[in-house]
N, C-alpha and C. Protein backbone atom coordinates (compact mmCIF):
# COMPACT_ATOMS: atom_id res chain seq x y z
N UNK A 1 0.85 -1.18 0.00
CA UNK A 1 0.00 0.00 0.00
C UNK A 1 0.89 1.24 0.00
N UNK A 2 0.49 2.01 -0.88
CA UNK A 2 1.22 3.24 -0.88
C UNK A 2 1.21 4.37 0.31
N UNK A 3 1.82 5.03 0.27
CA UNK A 3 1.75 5.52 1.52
C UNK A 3 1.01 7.45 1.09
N UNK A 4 0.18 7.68 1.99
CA UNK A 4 -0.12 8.82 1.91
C UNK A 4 0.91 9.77 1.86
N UNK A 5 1.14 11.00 0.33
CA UNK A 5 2.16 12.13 0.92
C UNK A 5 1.58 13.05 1.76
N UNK A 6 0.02 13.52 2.22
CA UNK A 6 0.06 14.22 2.67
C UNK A 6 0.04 14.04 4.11
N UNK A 7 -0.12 12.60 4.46
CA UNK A 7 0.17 12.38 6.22
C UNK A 7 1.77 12.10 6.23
N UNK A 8 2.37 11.91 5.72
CA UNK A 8 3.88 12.41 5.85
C UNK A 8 4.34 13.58 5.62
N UNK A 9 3.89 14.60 4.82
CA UNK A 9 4.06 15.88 5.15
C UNK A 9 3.33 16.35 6.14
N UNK A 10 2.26 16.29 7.04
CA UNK A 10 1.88 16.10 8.27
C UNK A 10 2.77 15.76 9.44
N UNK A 11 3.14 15.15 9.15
CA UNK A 11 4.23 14.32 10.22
C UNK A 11 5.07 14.92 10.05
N UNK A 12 5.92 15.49 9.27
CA UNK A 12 6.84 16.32 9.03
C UNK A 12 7.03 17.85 9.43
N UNK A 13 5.44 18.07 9.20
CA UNK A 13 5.00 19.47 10.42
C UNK A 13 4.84 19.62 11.71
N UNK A 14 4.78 18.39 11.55
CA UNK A 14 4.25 18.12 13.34
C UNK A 14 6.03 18.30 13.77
N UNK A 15 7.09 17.07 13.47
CA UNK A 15 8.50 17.52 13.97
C UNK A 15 9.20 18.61 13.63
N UNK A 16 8.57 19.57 12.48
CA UNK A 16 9.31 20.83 12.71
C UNK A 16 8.67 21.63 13.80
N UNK A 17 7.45 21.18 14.28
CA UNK A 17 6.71 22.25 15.63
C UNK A 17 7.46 22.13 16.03
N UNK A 18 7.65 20.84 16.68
CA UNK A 18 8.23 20.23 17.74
C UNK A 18 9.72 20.71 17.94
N UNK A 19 10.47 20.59 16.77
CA UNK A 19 11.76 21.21 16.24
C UNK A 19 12.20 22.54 17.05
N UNK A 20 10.73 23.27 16.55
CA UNK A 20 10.78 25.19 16.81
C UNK A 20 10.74 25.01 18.45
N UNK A 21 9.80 24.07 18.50
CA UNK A 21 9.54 24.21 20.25
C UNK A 21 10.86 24.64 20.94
N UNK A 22 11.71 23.38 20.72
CA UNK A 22 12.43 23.13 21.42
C UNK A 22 13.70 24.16 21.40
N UNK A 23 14.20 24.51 19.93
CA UNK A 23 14.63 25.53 19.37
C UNK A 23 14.51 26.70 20.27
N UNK A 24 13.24 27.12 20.59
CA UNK A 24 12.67 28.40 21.36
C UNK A 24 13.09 28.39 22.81
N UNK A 25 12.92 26.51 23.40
CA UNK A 25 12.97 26.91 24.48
C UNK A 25 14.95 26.90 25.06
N UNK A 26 15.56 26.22 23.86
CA UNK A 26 17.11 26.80 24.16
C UNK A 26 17.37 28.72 23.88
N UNK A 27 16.81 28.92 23.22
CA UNK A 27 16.49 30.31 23.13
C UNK A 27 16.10 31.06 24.55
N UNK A 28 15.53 30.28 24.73
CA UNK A 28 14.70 31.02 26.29
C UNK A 28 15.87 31.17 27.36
N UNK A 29 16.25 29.56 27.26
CA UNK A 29 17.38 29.66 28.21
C UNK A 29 18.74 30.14 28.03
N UNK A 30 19.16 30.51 26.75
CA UNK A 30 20.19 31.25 26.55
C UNK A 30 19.93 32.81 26.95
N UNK A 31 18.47 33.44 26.58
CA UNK A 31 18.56 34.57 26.73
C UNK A 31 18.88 34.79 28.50
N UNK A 32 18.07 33.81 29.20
CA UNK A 32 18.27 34.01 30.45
C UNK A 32 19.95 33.70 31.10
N UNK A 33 20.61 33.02 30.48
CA UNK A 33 22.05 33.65 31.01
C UNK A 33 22.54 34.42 30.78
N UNK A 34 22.16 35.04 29.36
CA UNK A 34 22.79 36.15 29.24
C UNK A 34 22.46 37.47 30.06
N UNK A 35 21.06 37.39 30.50
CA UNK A 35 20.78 38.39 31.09
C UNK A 35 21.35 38.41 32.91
N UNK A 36 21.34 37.11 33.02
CA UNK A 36 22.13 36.91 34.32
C UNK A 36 23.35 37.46 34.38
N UNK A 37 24.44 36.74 33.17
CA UNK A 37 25.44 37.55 32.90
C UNK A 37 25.53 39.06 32.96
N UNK A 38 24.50 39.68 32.22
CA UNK A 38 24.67 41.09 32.23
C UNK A 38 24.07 42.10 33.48
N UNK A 39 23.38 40.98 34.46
CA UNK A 39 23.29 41.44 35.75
C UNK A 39 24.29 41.16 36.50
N UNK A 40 25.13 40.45 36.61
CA UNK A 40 26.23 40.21 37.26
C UNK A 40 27.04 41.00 37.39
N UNK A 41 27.61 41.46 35.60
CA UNK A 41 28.38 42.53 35.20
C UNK A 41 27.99 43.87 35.84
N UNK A 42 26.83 43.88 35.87
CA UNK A 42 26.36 45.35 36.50
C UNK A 42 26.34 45.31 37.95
N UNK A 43 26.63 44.25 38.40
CA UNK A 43 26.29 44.06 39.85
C UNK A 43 28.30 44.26 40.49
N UNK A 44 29.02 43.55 39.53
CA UNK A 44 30.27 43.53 39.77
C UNK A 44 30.80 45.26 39.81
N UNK A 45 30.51 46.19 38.92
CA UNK A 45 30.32 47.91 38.73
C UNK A 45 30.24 48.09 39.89
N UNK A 46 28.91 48.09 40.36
CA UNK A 46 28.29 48.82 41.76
C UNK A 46 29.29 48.47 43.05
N UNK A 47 29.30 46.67 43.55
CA UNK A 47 30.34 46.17 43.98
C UNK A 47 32.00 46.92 44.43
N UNK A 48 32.30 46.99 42.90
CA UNK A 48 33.58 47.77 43.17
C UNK A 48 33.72 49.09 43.08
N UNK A 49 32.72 49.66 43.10
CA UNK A 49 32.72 51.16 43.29
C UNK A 49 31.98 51.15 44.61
N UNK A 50 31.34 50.26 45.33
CA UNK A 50 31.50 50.55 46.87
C UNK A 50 32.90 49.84 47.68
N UNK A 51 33.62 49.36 46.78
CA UNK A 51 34.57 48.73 47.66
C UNK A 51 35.76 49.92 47.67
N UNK A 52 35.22 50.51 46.48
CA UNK A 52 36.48 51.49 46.23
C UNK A 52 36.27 52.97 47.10
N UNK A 53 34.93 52.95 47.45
CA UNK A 53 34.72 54.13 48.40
C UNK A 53 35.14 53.53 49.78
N UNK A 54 34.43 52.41 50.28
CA UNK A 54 34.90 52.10 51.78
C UNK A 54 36.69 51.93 51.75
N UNK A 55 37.25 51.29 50.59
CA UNK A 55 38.87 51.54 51.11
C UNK A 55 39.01 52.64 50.60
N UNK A 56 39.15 53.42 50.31
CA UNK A 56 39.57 54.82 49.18
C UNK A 56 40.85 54.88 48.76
N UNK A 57 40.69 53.11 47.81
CA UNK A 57 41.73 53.13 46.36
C UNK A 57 41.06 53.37 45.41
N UNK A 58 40.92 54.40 45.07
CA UNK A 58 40.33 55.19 44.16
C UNK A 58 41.15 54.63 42.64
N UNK A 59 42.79 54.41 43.28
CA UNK A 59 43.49 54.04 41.86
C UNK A 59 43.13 52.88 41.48
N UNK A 60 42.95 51.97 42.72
CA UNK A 60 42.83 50.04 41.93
C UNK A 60 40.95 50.58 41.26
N UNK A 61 40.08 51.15 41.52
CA UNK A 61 39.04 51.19 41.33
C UNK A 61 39.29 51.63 39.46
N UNK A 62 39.84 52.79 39.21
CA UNK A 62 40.37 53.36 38.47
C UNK A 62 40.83 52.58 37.41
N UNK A 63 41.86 51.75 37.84
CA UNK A 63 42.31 50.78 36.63
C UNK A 63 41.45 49.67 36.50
N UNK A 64 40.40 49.09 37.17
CA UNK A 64 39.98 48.02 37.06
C UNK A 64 38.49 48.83 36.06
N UNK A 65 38.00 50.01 36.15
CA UNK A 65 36.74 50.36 36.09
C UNK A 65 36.64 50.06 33.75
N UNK A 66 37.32 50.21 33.64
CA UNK A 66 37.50 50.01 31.67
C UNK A 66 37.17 49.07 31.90
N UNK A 67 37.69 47.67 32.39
CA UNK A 67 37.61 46.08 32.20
C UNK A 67 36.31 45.88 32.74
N UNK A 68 36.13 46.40 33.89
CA UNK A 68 34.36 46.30 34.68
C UNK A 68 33.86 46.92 33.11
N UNK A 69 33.31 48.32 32.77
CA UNK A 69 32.75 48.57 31.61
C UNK A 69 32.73 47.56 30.66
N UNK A 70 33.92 47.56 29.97
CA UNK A 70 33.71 46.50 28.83
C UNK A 70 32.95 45.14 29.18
N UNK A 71 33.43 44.66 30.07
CA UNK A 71 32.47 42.87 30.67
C UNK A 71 30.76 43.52 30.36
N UNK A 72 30.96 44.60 31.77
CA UNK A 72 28.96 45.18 31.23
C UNK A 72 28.62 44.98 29.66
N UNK A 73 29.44 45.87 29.52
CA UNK A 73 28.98 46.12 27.76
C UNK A 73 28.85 44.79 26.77
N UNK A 74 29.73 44.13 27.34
CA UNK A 74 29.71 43.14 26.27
C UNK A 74 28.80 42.30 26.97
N UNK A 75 28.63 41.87 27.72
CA UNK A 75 27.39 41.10 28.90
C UNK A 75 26.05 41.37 28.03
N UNK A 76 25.85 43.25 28.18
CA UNK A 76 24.81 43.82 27.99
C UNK A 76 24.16 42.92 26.43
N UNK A 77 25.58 43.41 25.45
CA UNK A 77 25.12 43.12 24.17
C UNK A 77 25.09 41.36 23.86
N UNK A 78 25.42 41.19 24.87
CA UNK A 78 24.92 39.30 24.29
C UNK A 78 23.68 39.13 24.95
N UNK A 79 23.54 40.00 25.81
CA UNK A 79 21.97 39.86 26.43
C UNK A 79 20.90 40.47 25.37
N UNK A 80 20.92 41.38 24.70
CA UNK A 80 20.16 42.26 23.37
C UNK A 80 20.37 40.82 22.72
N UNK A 81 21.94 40.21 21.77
CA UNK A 81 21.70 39.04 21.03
C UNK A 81 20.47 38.29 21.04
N UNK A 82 21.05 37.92 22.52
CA UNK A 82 19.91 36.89 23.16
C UNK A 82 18.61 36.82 22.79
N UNK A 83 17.99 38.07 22.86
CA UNK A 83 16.61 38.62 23.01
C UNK A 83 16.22 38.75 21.73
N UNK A 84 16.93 39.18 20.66
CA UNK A 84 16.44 39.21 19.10
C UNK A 84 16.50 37.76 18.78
N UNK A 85 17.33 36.72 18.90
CA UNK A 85 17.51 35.13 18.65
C UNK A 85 15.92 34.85 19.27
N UNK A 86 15.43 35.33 20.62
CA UNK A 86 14.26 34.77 20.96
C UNK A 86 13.24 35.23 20.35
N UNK A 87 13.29 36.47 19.85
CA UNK A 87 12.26 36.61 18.53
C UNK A 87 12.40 36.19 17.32
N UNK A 88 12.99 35.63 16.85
CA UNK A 88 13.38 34.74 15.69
C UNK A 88 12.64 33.45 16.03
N UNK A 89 12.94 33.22 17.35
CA UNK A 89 12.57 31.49 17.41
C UNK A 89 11.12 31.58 17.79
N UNK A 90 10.43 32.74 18.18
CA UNK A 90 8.91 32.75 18.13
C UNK A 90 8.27 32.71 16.57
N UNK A 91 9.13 33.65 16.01
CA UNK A 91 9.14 33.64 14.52
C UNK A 91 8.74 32.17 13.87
N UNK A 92 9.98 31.70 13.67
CA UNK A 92 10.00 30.26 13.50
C UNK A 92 9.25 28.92 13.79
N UNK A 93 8.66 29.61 15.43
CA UNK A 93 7.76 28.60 15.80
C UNK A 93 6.43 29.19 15.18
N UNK A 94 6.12 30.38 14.62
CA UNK A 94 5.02 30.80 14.01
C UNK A 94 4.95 30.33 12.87
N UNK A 95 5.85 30.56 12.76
CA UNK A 95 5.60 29.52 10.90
C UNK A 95 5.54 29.01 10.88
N UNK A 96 6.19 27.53 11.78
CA UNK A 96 5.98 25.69 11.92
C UNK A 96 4.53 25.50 11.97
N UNK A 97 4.19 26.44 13.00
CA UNK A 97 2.60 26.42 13.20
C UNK A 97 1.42 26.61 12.39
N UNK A 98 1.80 27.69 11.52
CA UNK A 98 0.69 28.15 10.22
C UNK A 98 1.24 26.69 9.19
N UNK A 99 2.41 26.26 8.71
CA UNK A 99 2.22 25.67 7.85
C UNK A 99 1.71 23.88 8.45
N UNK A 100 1.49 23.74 9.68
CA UNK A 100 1.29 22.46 10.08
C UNK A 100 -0.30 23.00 10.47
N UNK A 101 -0.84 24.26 10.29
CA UNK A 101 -2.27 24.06 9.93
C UNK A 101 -2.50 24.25 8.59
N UNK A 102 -2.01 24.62 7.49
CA UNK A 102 -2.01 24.90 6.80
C UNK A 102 -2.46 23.14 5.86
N UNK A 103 -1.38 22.64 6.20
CA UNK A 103 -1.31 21.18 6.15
C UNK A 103 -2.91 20.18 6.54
N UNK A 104 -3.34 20.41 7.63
CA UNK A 104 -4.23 20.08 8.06
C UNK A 104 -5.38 20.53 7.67
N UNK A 105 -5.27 21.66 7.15
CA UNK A 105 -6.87 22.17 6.77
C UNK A 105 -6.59 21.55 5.38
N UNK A 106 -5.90 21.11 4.38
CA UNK A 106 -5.77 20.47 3.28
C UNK A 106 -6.20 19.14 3.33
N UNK A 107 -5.73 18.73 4.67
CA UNK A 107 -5.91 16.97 5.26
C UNK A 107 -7.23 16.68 5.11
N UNK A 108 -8.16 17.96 6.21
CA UNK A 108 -9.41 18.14 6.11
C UNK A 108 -10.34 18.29 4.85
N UNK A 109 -10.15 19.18 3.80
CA UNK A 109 -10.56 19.54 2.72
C UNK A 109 -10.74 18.10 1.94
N UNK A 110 -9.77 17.41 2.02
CA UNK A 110 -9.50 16.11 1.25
C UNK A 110 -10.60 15.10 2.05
N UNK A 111 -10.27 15.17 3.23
CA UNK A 111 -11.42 14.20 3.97
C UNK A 111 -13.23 14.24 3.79
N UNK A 112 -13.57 16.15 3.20
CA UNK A 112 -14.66 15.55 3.41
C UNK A 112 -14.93 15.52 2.00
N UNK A 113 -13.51 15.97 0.98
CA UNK A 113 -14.10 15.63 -0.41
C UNK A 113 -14.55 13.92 -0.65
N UNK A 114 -13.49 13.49 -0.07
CA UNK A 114 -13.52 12.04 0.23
C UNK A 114 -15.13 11.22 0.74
N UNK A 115 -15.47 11.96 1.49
CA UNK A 115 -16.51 11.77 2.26
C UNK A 115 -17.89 12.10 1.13
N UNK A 116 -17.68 12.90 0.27
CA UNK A 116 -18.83 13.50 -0.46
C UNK A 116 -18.81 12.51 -1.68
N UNK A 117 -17.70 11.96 -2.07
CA UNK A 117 -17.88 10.63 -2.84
C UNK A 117 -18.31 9.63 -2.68
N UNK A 118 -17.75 9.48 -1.29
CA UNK A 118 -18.41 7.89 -1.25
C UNK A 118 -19.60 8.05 -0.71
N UNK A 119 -20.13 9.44 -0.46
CA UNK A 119 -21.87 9.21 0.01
C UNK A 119 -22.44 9.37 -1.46
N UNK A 120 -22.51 10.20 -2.76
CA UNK A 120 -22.46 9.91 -3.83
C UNK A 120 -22.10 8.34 -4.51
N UNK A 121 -21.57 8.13 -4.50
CA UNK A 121 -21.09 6.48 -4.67
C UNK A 121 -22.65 5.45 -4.15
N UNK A 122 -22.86 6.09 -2.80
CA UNK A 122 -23.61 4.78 -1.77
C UNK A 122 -25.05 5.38 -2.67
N UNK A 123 -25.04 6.59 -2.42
CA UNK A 123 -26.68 7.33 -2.86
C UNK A 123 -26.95 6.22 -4.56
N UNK A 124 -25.58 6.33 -5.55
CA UNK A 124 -26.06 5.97 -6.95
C UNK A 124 -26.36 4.51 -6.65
N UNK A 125 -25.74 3.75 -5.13
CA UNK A 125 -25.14 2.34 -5.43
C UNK A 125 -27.38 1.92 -5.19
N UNK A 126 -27.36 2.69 -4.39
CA UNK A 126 -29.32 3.20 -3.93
C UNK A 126 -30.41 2.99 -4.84
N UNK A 127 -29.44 4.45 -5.97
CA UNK A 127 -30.77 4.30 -6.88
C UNK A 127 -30.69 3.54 -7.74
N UNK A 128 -29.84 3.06 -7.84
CA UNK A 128 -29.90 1.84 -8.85
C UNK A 128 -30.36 0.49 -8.43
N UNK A 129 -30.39 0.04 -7.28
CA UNK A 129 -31.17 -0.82 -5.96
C UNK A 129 -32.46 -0.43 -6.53
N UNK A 130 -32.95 0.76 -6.33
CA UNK A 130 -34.32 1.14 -6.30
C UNK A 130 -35.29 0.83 -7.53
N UNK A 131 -34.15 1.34 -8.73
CA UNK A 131 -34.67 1.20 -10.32
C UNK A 131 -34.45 -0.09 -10.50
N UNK A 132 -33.64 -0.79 -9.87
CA UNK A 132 -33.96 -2.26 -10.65
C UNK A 132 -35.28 -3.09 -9.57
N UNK A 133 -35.31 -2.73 -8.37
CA UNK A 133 -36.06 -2.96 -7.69
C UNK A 133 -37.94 -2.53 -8.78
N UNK A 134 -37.55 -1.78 -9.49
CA UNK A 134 -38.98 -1.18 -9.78
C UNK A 134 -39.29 -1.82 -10.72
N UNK A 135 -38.04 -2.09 -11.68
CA UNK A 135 -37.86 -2.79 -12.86
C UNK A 135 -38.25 -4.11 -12.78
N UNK A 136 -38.01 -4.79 -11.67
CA UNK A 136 -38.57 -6.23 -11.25
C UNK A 136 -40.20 -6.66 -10.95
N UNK A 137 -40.42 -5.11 -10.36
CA UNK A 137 -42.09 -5.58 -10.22
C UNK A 137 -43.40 -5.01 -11.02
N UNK A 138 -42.29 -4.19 -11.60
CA UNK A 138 -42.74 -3.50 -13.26
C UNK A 138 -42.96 -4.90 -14.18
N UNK A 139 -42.01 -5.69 -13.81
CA UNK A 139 -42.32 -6.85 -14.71
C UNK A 139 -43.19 -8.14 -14.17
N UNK A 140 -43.69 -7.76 -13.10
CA UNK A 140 -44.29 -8.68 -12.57
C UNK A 140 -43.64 -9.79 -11.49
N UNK A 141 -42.24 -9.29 -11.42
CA UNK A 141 -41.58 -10.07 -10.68
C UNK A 141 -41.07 -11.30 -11.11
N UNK A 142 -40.56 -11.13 -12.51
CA UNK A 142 -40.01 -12.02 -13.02
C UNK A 142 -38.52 -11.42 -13.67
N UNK A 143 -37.56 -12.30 -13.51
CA UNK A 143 -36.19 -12.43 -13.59
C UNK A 143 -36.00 -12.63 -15.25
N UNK A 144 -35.51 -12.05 -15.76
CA UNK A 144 -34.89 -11.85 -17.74
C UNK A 144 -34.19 -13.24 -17.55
């Protein structure tokens, strides 16, 4: 028996959902380290600019404060990365989704064309039951 293409392209929508799902939810969790990261970074700033007031080495504060900046900054911007990648993967999971209904309302369309034949089919298989039925006692009930 041959195999249906459109329940394997079905099936095929169904594991790219599934695909995006999962896709999204490494997305999710990347954005959330990064944003951890870039709270950290900002947390490490504050940190050493109170450490640098209670000792008042203003100089170690001084040389360390570029390298604190840059970590933020770059923290910051893998955290932004992060966050556009997770709109992509909503993206992505939006489209898995329209074309795996997309798919299905075709599945459907086919099912009740399917359905409108073979009740057509049963209705002619009927009247022709009926007309020979009539045909038989039209003749008195005798067999040709």
């Amino acid at each position: 028996m041959a195999r249906d293409p459109l329940a394997i392209l079905a099936r095929l929508r169904r594991l790219a959902v599934m695909e995006a799902r999962r896709d999204l939810a490494d997305a999710l969790a990347a954005e959330e380290a990064a944003r951890d990261g870039a709270a950290a970074a900002r947390r490490a700033l504050d940190d050493e600019a109170k450490a640098g007031d209670r000792t008042g080495n203003a100089a170690a504060y001084g040389a360390w404060l570029p390298s604190g900046l840059a970590r933020a900054s770059a923290e910051q911007a893998k955290a932004a990365a992060a966050a556009r990648a997770v709109e992509r993967q909503i993206l992505a999971l939006a489209e898995a989704r329209a074309a795996e209904r997309a798919v299905a309302a075709v599945a459907e369309r086919r099912a009740a064309e399917a359905k409108k034949r073979l009740e057509r089919r049963l209705q002619a298989a009927l009247d022709e039951a009926g007309a020979s039925a009539r045909r038989f006692r039209s003749e008195g009930g005798r067999r040709r």
